[in-house]
Protein backbone atom coordinates (compact mmCIF):
# COMPACT_ATOMS: atom_id res chain seq x y z
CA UNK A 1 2.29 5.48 -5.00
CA UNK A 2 5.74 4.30 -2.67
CA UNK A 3 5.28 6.05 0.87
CA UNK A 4 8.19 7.71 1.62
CA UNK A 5 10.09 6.53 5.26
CA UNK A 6 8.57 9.79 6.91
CA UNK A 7 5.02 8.90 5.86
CA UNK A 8 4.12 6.17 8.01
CA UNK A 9 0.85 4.87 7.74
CA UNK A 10 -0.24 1.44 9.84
CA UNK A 11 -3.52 -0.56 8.89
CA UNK A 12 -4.74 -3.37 11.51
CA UNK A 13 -4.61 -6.64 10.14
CA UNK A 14 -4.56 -10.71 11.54
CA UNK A 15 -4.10 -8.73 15.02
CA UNK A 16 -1.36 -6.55 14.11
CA UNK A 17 -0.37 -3.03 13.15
CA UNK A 18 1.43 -3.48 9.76
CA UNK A 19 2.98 -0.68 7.66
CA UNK A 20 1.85 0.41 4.75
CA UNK A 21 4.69 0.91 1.73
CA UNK A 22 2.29 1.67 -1.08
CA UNK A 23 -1.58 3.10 -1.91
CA UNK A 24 -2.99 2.28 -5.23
CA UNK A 25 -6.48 2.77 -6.86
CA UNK A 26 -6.10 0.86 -9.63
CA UNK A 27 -5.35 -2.88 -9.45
CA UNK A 28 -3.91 -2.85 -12.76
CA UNK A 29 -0.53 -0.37 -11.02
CA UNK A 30 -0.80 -2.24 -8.10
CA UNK A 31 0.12 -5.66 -10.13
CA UNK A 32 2.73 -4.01 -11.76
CA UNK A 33 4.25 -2.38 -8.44
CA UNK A 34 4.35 -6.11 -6.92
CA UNK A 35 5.79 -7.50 -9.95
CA UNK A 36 8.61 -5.20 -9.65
CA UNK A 37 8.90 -5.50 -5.71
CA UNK A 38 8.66 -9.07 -5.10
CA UNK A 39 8.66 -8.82 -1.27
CA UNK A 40 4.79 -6.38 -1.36
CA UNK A 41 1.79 -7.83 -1.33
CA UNK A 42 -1.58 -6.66 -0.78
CA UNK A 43 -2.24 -6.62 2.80
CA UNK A 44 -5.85 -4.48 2.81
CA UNK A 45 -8.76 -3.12 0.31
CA UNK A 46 -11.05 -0.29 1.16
CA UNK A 47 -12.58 0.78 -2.15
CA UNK A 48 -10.97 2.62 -4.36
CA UNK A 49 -7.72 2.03 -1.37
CA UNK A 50 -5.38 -1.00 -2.17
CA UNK A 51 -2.87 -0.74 0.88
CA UNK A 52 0.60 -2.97 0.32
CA UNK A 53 2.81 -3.83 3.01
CA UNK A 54 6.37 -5.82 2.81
CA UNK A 55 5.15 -9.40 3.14
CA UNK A 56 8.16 -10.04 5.96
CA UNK A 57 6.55 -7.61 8.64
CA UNK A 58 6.26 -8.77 11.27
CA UNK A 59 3.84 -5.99 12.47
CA UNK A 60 3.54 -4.63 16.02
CA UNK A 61 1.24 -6.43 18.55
CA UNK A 62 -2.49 -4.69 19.05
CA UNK A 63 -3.51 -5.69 22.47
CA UNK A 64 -7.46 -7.27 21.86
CA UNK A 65 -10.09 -5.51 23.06
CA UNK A 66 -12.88 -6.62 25.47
């Protein structure tokens, strides 16, 4: 499922907050979502969640925590 603009979702990843386009549970519409949108790729997995982001964000800094 494509996010719409207004539903923005962020999930914390190689120390930035990058946006989420897409949620799939099934890999099998997730491959065929990236196939058809060349720049998405898979940026997390929390079973059954597979979470795509554009592959050019460049995400917003997360200060690290102590």
């Amino acid at each position: 499922m494509k996010l719409k603009p207004e539903q923005q979702l962020y999930v914390r990843s190689m120390g930035k907050a990058l946006r989420v386009t897409a949620i799939f549970t099934v890999d099998s519409e997730a491959n065929a979502y990236m196939e058809r949108n060349k720049d998405e790729g898979v940026v997390a997995e929390f079973a059954p969640f597979i979470l795509i982001a554009n592959i050019y964000d460049c995400g917003i800094d997360i200060p690290r925590s102590m």
